[in-house]
PDB file of N, CA and C in Angstrom:
ATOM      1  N   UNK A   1      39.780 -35.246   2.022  1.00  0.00           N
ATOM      2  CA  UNK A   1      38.690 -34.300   1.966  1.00  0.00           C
ATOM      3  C   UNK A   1      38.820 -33.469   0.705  1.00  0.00           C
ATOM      4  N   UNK A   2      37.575 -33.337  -0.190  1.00  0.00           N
ATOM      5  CA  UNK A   2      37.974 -32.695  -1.158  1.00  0.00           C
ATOM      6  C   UNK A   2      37.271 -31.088  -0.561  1.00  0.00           C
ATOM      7  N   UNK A   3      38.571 -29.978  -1.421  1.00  0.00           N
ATOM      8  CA  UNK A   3      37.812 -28.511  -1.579  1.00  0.00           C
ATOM      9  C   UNK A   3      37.234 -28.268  -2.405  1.00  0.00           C
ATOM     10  N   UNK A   4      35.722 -27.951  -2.572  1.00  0.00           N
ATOM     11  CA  UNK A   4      35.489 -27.811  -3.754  1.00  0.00           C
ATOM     12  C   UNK A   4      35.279 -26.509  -4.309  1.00  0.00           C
ATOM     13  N   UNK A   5      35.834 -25.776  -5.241  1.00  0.00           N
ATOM     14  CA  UNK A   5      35.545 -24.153  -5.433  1.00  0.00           C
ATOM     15  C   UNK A   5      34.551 -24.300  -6.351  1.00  0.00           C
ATOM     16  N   UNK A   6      34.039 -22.926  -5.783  1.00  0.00           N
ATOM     17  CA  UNK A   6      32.789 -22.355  -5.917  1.00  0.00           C
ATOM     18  C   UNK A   6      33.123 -21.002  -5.984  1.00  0.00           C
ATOM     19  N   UNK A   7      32.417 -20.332  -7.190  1.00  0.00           N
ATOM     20  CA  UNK A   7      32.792 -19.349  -7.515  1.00  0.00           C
ATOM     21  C   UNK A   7      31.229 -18.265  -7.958  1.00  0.00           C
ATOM     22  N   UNK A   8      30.798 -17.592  -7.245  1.00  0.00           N
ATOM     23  CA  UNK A   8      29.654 -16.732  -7.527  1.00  0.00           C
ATOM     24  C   UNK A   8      28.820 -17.416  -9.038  1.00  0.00           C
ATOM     25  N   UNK A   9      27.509 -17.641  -9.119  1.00  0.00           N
ATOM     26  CA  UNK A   9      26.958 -18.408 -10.055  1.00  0.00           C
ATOM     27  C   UNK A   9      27.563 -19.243 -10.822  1.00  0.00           C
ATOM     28  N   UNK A  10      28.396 -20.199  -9.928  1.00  0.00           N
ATOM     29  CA  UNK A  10      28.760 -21.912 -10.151  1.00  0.00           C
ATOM     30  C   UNK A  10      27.729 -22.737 -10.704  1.00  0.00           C
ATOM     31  N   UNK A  11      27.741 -23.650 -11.346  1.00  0.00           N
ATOM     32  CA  UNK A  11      26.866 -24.242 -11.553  1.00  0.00           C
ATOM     33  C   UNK A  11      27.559 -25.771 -12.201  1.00  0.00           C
ATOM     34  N   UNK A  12      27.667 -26.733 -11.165  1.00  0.00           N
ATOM     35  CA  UNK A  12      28.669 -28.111 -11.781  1.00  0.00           C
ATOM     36  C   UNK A  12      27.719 -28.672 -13.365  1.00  0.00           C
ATOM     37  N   UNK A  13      29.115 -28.625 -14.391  1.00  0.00           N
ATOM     38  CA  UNK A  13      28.509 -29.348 -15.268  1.00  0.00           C
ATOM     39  C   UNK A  13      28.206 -31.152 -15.001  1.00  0.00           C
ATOM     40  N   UNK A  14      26.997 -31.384 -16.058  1.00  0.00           N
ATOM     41  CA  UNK A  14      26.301 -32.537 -15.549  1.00  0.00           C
ATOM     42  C   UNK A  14      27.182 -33.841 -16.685  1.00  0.00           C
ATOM     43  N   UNK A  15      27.786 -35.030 -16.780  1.00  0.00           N
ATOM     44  CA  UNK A  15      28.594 -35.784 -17.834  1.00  0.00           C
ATOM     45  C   UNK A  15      27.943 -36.900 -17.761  1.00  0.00           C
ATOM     46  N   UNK A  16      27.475 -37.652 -18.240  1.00  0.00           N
ATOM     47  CA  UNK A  16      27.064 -39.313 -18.721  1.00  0.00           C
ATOM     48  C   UNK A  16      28.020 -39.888 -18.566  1.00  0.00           C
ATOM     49  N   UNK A  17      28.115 -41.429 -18.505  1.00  0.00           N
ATOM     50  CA  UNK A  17      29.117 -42.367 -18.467  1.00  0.00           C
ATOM     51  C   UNK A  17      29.830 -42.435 -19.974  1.00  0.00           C
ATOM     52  N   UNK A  18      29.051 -42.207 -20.685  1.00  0.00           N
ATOM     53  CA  UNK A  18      29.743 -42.240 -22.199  1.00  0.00           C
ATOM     54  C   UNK A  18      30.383 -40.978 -22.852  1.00  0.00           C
ATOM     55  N   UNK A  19      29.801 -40.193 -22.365  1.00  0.00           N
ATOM     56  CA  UNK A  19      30.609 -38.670 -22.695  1.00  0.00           C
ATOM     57  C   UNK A  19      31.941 -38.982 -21.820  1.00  0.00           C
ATOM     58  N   UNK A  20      31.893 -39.339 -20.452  1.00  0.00           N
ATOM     59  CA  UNK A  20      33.189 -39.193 -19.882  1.00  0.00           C
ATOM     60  C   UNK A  20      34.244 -40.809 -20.194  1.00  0.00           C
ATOM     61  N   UNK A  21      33.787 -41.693 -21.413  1.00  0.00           N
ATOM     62  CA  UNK A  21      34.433 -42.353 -22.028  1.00  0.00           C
ATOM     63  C   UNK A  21      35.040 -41.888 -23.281  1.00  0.00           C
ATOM     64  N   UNK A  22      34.396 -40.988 -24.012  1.00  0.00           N
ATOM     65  CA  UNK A  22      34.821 -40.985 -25.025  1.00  0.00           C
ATOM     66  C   UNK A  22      35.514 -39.464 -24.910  1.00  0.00           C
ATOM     67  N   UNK A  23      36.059 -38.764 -23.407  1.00  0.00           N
ATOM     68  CA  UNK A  23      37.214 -37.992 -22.890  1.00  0.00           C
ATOM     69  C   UNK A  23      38.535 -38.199 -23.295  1.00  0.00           C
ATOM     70  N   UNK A  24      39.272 -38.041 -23.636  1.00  0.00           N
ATOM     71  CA  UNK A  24      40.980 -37.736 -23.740  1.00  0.00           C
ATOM     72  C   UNK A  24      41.459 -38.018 -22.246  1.00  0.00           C
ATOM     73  N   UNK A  25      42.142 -38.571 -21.894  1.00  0.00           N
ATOM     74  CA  UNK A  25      43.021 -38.742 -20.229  1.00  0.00           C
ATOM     75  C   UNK A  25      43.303 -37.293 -19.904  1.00  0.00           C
ATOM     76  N   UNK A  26      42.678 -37.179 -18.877  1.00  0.00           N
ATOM     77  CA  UNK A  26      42.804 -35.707 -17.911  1.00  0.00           C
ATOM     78  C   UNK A  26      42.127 -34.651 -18.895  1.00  0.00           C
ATOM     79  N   UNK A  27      41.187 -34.805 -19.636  1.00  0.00           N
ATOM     80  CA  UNK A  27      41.082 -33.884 -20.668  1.00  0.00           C
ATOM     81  C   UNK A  27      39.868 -32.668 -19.349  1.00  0.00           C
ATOM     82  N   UNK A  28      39.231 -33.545 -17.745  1.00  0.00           N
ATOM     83  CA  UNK A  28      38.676 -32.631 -17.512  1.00  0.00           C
ATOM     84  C   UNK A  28      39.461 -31.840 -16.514  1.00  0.00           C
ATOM     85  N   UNK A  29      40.480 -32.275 -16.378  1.00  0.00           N
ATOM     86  CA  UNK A  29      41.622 -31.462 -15.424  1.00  0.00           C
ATOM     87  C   UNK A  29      41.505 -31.914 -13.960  1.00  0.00           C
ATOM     88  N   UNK A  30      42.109 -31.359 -12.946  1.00  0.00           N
ATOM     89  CA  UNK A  30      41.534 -31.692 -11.464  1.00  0.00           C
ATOM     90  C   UNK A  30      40.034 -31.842 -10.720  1.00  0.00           C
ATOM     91  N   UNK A  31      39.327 -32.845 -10.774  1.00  0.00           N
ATOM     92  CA  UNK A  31      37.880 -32.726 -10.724  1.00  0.00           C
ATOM     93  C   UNK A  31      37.464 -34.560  -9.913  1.00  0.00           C
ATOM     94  N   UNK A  32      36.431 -34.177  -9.570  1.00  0.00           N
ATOM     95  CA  UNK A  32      35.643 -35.523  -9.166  1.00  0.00           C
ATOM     96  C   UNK A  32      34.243 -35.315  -9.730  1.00  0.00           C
ATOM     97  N   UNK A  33      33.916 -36.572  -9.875  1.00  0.00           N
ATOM     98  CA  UNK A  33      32.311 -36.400 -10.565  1.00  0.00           C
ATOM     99  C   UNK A  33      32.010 -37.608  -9.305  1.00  0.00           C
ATOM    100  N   UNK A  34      30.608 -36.958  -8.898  1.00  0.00           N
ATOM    101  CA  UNK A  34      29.866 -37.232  -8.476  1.00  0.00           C
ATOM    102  C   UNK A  34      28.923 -36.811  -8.263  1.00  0.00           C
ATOM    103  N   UNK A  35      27.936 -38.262  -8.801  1.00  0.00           N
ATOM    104  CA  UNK A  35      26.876 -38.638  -9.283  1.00  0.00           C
ATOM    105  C   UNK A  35      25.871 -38.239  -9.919  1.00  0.00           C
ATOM    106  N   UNK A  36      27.198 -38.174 -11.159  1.00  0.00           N
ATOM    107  CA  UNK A  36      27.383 -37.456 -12.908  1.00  0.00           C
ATOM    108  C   UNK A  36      27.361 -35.947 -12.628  1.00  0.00           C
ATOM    109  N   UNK A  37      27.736 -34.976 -11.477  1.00  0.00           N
ATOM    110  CA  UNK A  37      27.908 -34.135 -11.834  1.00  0.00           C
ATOM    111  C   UNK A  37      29.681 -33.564 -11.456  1.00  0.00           C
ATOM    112  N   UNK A  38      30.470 -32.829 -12.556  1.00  0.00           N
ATOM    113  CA  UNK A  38      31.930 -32.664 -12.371  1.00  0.00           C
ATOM    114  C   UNK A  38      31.871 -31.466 -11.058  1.00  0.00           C
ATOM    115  N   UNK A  39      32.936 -32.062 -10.313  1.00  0.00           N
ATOM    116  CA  UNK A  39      33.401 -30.978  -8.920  1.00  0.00           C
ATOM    117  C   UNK A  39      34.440 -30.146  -9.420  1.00  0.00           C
ATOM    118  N   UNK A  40      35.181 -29.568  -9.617  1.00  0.00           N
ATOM    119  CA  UNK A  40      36.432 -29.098  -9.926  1.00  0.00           C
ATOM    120  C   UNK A  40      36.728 -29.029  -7.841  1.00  0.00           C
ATOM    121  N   UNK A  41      37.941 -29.250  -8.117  1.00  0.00           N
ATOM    122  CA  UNK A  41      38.414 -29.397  -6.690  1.00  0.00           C
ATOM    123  C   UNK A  41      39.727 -28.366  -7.157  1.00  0.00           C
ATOM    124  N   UNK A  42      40.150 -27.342  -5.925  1.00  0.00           N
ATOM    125  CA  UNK A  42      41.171 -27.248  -5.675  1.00  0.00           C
ATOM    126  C   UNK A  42      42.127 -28.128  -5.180  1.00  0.00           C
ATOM    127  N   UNK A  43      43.700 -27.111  -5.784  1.00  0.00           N
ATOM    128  CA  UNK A  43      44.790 -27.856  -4.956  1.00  0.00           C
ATOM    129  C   UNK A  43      45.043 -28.522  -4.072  1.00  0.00           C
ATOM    130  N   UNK A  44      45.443 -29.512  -3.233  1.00  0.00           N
ATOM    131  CA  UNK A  44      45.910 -29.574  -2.125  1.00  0.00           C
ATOM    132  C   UNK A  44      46.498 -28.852  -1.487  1.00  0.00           C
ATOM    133  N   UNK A  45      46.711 -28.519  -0.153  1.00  0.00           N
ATOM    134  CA  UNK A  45      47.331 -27.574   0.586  1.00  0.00           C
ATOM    135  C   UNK A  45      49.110 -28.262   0.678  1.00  0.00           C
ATOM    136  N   UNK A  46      50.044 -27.320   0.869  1.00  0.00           N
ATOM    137  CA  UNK A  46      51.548 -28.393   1.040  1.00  0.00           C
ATOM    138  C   UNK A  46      51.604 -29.376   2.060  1.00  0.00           C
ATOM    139  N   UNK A  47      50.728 -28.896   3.605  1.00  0.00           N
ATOM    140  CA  UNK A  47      50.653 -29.884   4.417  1.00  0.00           C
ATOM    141  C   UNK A  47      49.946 -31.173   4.313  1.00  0.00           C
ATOM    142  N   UNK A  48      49.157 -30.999   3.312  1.00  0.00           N
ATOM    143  CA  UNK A  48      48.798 -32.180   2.487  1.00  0.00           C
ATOM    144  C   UNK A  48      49.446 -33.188   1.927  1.00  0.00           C
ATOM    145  N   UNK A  49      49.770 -32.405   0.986  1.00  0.00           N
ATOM    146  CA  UNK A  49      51.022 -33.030   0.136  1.00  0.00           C
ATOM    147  C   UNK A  49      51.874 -33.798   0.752  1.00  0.00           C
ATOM    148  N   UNK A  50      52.793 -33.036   1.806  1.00  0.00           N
ATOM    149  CA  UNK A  50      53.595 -33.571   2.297  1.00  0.00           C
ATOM    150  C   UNK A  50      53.396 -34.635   3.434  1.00  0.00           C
ATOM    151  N   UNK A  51      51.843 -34.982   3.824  1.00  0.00           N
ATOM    152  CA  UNK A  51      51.387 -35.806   4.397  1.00  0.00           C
ATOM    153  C   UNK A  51      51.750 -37.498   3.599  1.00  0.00           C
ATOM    154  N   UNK A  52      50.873 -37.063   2.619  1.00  0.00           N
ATOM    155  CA  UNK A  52      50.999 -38.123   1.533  1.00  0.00           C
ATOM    156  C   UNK A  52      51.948 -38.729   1.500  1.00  0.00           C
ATOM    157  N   UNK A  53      52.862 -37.848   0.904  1.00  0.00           N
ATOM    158  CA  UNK A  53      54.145 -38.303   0.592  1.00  0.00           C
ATOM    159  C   UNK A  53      54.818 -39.035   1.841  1.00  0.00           C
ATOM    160  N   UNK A  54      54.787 -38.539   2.895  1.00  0.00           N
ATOM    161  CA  UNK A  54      55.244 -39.518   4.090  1.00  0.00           C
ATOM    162  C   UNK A  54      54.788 -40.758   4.297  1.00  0.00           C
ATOM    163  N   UNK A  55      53.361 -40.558   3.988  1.00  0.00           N
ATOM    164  CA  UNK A  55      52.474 -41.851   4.450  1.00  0.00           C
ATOM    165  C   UNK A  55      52.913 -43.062   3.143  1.00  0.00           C
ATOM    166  N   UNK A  56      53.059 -42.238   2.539  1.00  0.00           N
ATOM    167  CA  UNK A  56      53.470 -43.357   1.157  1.00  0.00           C
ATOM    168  C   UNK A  56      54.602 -43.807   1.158  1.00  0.00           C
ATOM    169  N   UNK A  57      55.755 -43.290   1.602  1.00  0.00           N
ATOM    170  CA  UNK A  57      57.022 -44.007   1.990  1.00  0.00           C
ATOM    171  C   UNK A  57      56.911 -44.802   2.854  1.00  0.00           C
ATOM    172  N   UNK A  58      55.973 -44.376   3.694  1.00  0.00           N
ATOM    173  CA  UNK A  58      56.231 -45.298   5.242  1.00  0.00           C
ATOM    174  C   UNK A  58      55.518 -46.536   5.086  1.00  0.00           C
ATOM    175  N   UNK A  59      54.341 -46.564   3.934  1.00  0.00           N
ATOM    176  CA  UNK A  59      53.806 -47.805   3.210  1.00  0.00           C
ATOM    177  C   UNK A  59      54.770 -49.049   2.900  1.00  0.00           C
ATOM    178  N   UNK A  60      55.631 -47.774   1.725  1.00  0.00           N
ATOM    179  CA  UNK A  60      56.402 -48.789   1.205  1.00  0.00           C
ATOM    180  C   UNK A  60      57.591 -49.535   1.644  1.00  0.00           C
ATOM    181  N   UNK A  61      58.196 -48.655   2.492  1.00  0.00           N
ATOM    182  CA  UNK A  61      59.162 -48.737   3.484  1.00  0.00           C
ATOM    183  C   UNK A  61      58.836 -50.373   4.105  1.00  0.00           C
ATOM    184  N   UNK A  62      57.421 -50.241   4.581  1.00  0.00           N
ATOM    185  CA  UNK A  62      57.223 -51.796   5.376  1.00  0.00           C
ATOM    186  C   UNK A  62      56.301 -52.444   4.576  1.00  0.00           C
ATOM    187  N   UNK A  63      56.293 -52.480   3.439  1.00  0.00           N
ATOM    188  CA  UNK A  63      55.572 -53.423   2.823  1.00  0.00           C
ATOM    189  C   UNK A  63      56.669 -55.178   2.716  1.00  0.00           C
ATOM    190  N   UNK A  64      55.340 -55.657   2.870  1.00  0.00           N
ATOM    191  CA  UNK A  64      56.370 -57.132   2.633  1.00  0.00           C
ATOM    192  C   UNK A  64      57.258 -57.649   1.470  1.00  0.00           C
ATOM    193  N   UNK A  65      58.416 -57.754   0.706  1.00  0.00           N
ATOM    194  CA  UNK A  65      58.578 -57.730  -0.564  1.00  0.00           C
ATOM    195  C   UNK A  65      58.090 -59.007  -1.137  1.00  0.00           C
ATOM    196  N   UNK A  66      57.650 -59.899  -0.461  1.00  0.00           N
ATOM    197  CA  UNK A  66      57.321 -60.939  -1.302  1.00  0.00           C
ATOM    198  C   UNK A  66      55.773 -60.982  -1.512  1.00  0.00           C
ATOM    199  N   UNK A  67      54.776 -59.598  -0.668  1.00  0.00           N
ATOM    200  CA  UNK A  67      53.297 -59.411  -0.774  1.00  0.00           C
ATOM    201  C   UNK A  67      52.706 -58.794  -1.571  1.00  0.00           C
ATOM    202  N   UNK A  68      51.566 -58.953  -1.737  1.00  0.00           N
ATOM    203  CA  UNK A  68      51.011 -58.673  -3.143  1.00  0.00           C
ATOM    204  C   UNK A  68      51.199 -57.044  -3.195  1.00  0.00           C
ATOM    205  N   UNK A  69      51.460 -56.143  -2.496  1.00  0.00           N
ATOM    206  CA  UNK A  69      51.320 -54.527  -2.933  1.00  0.00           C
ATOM    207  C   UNK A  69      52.914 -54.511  -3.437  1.00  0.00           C
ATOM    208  N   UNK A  70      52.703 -53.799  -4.916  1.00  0.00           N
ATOM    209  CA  UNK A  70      54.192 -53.853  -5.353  1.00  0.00           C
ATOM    210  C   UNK A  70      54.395 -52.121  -4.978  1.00  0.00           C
ATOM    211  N   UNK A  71      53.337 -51.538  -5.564  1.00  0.00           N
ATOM    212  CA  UNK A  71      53.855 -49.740  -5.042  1.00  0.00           C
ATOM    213  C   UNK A  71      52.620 -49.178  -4.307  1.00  0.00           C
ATOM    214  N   UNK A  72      52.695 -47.784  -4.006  1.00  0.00           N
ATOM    215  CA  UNK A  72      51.670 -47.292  -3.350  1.00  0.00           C
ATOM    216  C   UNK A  72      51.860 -45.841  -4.533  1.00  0.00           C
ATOM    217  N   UNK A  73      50.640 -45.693  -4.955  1.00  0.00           N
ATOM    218  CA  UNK A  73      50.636 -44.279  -5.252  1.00  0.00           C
ATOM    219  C   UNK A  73      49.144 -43.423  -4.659  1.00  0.00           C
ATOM    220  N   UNK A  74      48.988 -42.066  -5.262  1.00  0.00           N
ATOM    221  CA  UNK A  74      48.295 -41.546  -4.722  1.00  0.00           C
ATOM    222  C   UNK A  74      47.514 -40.439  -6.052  1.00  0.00           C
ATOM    223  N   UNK A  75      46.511 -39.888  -5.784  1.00  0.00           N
ATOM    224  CA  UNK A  75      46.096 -39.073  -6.841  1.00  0.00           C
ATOM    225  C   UNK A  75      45.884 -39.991  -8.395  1.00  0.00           C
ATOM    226  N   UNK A  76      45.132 -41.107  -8.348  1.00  0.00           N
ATOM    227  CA  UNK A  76      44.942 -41.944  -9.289  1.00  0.00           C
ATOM    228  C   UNK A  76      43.239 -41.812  -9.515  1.00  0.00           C
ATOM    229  N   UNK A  77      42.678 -41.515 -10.580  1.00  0.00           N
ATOM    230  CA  UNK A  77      41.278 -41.717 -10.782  1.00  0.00           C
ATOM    231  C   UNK A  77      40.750 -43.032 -10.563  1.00  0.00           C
ATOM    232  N   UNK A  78      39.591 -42.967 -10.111  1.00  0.00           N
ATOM    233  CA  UNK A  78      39.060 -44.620 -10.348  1.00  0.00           C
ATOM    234  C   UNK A  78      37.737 -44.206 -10.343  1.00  0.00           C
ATOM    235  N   UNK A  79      37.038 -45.185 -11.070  1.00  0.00           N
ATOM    236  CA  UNK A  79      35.642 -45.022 -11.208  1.00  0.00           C
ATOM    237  C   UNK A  79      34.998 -46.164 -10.613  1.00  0.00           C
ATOM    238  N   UNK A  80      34.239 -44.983  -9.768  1.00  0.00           N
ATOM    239  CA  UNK A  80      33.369 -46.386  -8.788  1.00  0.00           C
ATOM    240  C   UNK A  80      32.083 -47.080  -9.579  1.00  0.00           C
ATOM    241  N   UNK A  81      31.521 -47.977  -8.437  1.00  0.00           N
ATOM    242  CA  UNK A  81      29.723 -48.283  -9.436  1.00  0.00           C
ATOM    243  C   UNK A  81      28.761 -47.564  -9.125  1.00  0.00           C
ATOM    244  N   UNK A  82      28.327 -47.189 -10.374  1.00  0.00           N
ATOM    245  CA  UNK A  82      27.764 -46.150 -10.981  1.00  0.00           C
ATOM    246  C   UNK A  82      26.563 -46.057  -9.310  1.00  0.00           C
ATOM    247  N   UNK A  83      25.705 -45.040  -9.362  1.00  0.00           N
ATOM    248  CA  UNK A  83      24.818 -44.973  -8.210  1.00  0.00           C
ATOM    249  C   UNK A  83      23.540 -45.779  -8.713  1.00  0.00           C
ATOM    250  N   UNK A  84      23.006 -45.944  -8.321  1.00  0.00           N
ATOM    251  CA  UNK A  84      21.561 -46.884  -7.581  1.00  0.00           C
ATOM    252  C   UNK A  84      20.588 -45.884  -9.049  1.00  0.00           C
ATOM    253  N   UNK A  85      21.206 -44.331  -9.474  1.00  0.00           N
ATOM    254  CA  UNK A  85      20.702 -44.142 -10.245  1.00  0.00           C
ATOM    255  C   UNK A  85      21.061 -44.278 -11.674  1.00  0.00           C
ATOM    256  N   UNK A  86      22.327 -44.592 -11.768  1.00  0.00           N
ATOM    257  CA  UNK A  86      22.724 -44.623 -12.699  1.00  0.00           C
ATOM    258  C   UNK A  86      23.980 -43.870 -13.043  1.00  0.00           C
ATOM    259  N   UNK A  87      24.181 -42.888 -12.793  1.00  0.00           N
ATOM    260  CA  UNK A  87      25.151 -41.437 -12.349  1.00  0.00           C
ATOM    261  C   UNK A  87      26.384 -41.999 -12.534  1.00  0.00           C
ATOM    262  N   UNK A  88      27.396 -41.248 -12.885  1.00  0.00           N
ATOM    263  CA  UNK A  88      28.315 -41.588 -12.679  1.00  0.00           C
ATOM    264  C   UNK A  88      29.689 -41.271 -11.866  1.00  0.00           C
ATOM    265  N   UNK A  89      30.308 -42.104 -11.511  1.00  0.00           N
ATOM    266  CA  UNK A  89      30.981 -41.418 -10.103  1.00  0.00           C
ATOM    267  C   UNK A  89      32.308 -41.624 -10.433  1.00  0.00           C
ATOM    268  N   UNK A  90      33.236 -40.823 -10.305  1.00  0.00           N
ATOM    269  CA  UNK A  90      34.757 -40.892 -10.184  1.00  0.00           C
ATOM    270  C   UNK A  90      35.557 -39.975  -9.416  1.00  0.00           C
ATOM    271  N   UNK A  91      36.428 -40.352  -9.127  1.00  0.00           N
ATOM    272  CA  UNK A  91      37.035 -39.970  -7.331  1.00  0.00           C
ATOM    273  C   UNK A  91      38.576 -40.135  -7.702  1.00  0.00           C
TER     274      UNK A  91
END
């Protein structure tokens, strides 16, 4: 679940697919865009965190070693397909 802050006359900036290509890695900091507009998300909470982190050991812990998942991580960008309008989405 993302938090998203909001702060008295917020207003999410709006990014193109090519503006957010021709970005620096992490240059927009903690954020999701969707559908082309940037979220800034807060932190995770620690009980969060420390969710993760369990669930991700306990992944790897029983993963098969000879099956195709070699690691599990978490907090990785990916960019989905684009919306029906065009927009662009990353999560």
């Amino acid at each position: 679940m993302v938090t998203v802050k909001r702060d008295p006359g917020y207003a999410p900036r709006h990014i193109t697919a090519d503006e957010f290509l021709e970005l620096e890695p992490d240059a927009l900091g903690d954020v999701e865009i969707v559908d082309g507009f940037v979220i800034e998300c807060m932190a995770q909470s620690e009980i969060h965190g420390l969710v993760n982190r369990r669930l991700a050991a306990a992944l790897e812990a029983g993963r098969d070693p000879n099956g195709p998942c070699l690691r599990v991580s978490d907090d990785v960008a990916v960019r989905l397909r684009d919306s029906e309008t065009g927009e662009l989405n990353v999560r």
